[in-house]
Protein backbone atom coordinates (compact mmCIF):
# COMPACT_ATOMS: atom_id res chain seq x y z
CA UNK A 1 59.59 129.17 132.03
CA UNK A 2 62.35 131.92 133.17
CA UNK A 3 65.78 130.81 135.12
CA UNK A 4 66.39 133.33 137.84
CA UNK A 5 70.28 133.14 139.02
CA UNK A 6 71.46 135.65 141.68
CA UNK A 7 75.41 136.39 142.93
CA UNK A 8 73.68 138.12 146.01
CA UNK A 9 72.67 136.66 149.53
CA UNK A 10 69.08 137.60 148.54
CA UNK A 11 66.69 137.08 145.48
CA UNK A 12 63.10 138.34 145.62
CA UNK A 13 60.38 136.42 143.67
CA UNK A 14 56.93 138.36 142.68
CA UNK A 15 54.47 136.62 141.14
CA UNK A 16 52.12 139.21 139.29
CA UNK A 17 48.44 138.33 138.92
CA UNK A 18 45.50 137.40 140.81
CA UNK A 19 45.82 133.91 142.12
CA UNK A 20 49.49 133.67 140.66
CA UNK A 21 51.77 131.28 142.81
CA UNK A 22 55.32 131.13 142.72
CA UNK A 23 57.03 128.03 142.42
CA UNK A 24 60.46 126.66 142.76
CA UNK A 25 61.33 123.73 140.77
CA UNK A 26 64.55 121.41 140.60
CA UNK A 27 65.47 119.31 138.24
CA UNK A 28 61.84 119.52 136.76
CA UNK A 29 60.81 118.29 139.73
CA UNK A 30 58.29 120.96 142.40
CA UNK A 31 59.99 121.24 145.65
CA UNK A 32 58.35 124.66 146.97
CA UNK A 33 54.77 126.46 146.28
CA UNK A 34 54.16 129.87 147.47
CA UNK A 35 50.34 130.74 147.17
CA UNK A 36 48.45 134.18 146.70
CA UNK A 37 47.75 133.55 150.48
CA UNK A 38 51.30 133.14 151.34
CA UNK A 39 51.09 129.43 152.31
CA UNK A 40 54.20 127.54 151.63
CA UNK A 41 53.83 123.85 150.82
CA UNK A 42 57.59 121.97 150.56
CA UNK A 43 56.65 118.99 148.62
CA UNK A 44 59.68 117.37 149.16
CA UNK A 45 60.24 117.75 152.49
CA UNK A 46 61.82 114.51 154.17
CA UNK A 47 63.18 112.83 157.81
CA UNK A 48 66.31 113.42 156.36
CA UNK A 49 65.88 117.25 155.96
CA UNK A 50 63.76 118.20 159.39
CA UNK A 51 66.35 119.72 162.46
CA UNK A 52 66.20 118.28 165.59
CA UNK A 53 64.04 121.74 166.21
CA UNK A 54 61.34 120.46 163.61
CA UNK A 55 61.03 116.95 165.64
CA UNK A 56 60.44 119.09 169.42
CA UNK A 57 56.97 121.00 167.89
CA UNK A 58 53.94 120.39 169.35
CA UNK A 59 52.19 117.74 166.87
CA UNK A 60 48.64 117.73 168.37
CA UNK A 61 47.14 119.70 170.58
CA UNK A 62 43.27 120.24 171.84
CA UNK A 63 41.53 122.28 173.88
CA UNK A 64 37.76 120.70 174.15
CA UNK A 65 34.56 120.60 176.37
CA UNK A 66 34.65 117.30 178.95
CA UNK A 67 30.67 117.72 179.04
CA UNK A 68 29.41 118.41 175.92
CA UNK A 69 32.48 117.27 173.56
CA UNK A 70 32.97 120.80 171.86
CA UNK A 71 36.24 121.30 170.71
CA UNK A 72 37.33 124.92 171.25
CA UNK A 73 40.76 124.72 168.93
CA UNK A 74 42.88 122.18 168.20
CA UNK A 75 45.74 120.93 165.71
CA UNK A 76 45.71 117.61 164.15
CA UNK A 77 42.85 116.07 166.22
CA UNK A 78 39.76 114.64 164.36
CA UNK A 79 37.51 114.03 167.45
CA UNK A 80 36.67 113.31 170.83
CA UNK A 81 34.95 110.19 171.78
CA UNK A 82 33.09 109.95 174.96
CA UNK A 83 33.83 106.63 176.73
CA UNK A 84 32.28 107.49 180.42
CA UNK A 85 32.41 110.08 183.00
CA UNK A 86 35.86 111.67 183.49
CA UNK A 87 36.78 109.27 180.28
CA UNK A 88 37.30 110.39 177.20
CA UNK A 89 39.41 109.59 173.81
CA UNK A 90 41.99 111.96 171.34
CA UNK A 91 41.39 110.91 168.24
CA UNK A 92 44.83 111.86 166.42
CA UNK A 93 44.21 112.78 162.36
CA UNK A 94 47.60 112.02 161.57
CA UNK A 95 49.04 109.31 163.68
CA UNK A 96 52.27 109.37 165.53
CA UNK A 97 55.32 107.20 165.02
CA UNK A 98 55.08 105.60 167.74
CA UNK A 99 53.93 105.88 171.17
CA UNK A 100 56.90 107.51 172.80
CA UNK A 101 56.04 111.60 173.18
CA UNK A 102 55.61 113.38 175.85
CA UNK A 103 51.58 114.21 176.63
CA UNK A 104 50.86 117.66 178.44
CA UNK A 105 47.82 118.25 179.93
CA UNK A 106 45.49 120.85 182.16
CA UNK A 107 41.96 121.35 183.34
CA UNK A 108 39.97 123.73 184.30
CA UNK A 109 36.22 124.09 185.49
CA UNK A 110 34.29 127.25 184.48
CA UNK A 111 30.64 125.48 185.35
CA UNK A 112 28.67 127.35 188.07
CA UNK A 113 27.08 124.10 189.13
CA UNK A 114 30.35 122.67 190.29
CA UNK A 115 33.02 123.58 193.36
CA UNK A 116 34.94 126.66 191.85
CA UNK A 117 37.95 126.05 193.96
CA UNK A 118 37.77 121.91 193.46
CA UNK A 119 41.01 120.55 192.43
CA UNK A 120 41.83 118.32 189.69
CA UNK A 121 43.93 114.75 187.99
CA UNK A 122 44.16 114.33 185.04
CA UNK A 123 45.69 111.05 183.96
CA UNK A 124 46.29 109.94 180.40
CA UNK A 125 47.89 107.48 178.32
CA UNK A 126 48.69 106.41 174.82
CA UNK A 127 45.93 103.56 173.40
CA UNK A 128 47.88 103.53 170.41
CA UNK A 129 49.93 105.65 168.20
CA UNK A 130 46.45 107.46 166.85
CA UNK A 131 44.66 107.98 170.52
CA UNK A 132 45.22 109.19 173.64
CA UNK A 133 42.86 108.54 176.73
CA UNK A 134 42.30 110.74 179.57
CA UNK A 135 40.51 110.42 182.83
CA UNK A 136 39.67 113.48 185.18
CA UNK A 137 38.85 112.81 188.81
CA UNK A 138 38.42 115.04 191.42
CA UNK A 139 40.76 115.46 194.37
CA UNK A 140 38.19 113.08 196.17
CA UNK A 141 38.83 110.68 193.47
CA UNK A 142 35.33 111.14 191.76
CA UNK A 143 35.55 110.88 188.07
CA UNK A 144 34.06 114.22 186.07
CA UNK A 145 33.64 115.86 182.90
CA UNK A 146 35.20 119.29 183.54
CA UNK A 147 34.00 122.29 181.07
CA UNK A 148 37.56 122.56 179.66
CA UNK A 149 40.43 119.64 179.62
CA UNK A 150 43.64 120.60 177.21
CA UNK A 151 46.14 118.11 176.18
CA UNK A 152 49.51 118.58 174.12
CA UNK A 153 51.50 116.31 172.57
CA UNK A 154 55.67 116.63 172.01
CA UNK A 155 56.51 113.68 170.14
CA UNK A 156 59.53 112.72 167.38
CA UNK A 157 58.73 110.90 164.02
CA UNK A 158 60.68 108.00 164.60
C-alpha cells in the first residue's frame, strides 16, 4: 500500500500492468475504482452527494420495434411486453422513485406496407414506478404497431 499526497491542483495516478486498476480508498474503506478499461465505479456514491445536474439525466430510454418487439438501443430497460395492437409495456430494470418524471416520446414508420406520410399519437403513462405503457394510434384514431416508437424518461430519485 503507498500514500500519495500532492500540494498541487493535480495528481496523476498510473497503474502499471495488464489488468491493473487503480483504486482510491478512505479510511480503509473503497470509494473509487478505475479499471484497465477506464470505467469508473464510485462505490459510495449517495442522494446526498448527486447535483441537482445528476437528478435531470435521462434514466431510461428505448428505442424498439412496435411490430416485432426488437429493441434497437436502450438504457436501463429489460423488455418490451406486447399487450395488443398500438399497446405495448417498458419494462424499467431499475425502477424509479416514484412515478413523477417526465416521459418523452416519438414515432416513426419506416414499413413500406403502411401510409408513408400517416401521422401519429402516441400516448403513455406510468403503470407503476417499474413500467410505462404506450399506445400508438393513427391520426384516424386506429391503434398500430409502428416499425420504430422511442420513449425517454427525465425523472428525480426522490
Amino acid at each position: 500500500m503507498s500514500t500519495i499526497k500532492s500540494s498541487s491542483e493535480n495528481l496523476t495516478l498510473n497503474a502499471d500492468g495488464v489488468g491493473k486498476d487503480v483504486v482510491i480508498k478512505n479510511n480503509g474503506t473503497e470509494t473509487v475504482r478505475v479499471d484497465s478499461s477506464g470505467t469508473v465505479t464510485a462505490t459510495s456514491l449517495t442522494a446526498d452527494t448527486l447535483t441537482n445536474q445528476d437528478i435531470q439525466l435521462c434514466k431510461a430510454w428505448v428505442k424498439f420495434n412496435g411490430s416485432s418487439l426488437v429493441i434497437a438501443d436502450s438504457f436501463n430497460v429489460s423488455s418490451i411486453t406486447y399487450v395488443n395492437t398500438g399497446d405495448h409495456e417498458i419494462n424499467i430494470t431499475t425502477p424509479f422513485a416514484n412515478t413523477n418524471g417526465c416521459i418523452v416520446t416519438g414515432v416513426s414508420n419506416e414499413s413500406v406496407t403502411e401510409i408513408p406520410d400517416e401521422s401519429w399519437i402516441i400516448k403513455v403513462n406510468w403503470k407503476d414506478a417499474s413500467t410505462i405503457r404506450t399506445n400508438v394510434e393513427s391520426a384516424g384514431l386506429t391503434e398500430s404497431n409502428v416499425i420504430n416508437i422511442m420513449v425517454a424518461v427525465f425523472a428525480g430519485d426522490s
